[in-house]
Protein backbone atom coordinates (compact mmCIF):
# COMPACT_ATOMS: atom_id res chain seq x y z
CA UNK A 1 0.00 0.00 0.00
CA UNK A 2 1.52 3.22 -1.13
CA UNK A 3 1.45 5.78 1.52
CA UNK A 4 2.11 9.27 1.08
CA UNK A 5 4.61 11.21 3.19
CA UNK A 6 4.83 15.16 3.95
CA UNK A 7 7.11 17.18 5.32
CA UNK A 8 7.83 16.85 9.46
CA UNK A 9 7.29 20.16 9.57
CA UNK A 10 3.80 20.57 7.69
CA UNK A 11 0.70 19.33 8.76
CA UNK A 12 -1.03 16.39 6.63
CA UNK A 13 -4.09 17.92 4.80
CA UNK A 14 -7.30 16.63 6.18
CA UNK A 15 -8.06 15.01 2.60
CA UNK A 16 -5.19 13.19 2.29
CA UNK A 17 -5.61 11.97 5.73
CA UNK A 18 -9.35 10.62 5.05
CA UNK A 19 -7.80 9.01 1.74
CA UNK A 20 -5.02 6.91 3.53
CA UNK A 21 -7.19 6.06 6.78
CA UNK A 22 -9.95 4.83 3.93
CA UNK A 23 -7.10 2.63 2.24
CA UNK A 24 -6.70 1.21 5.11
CA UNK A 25 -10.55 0.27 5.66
CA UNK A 26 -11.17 2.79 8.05
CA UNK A 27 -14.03 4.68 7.03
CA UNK A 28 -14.78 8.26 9.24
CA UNK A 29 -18.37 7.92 8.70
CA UNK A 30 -18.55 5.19 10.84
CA UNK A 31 -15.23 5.41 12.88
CA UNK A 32 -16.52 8.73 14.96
CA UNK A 33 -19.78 7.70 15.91
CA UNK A 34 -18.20 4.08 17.18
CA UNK A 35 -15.27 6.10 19.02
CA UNK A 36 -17.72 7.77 20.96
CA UNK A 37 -19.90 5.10 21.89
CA UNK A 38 -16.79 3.09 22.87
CA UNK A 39 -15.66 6.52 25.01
CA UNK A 40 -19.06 6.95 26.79
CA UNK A 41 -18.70 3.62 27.96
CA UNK A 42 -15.56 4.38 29.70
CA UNK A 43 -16.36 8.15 30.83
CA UNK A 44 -19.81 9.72 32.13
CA UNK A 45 -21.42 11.69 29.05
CA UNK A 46 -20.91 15.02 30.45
CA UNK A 47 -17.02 14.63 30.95
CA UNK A 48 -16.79 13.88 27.14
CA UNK A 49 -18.97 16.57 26.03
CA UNK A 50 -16.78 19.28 27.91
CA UNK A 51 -13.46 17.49 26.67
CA UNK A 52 -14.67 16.75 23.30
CA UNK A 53 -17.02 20.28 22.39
CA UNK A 54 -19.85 17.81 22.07
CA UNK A 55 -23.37 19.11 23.29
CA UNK A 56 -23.96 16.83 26.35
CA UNK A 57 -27.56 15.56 24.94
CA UNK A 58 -25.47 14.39 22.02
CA UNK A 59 -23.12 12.24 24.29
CA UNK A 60 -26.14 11.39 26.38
CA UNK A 61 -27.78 9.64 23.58
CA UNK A 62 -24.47 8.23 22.38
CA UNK A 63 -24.26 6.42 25.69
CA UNK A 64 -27.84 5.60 25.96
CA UNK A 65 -27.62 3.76 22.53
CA UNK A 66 -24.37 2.45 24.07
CA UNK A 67 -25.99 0.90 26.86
CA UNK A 68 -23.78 2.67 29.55
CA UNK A 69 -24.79 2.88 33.09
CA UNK A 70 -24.12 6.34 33.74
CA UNK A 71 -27.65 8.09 33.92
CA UNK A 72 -26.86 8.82 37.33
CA UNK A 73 -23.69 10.86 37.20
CA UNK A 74 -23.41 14.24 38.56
CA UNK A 75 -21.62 16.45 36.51
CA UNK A 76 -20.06 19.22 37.99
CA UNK A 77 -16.30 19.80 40.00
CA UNK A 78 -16.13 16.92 42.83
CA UNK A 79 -13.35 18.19 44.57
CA UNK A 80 -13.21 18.37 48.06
């Protein structure tokens, strides 16, 4: 599989990104959603939406059609 290279210096254009990631069978459509299913399962909805610049209804659904547990989690700074 031919894969191009850049500079180290320059950042890879988004395109060219997509079109190696899709040579090698990954396909964005599908990859993001499934990321953040997989990431809701490991971290309470709200923390992802603040890391992530998700909406936190968006990562609430994500996790509900996940099947997480985390309907109870209080969002907010639980520092003592």
């Amino acid at each position: 599989m031919d894969v191009q290279r850049g500079r180290a210096d320059q950042p890879l254009n988004p395109s060219t990104l997509r079109e190696q990631l899709c040579a090698f069978g990954f396909i964005a459509a599908t990859a993001r959603p499934a990321a953040l299913r997989q990431l809701v399962l490991q971290t309470p909805p709200p923390i992802v939406a603040t890391m992530l610049g998700y909406h936190h209804i968006t990562t609430t659904r994500h996790a509900a059609q996940a099947g997480t547990t985390w309907s109870t989690y209080a969002p907010g700074d639980h520092t003592v």
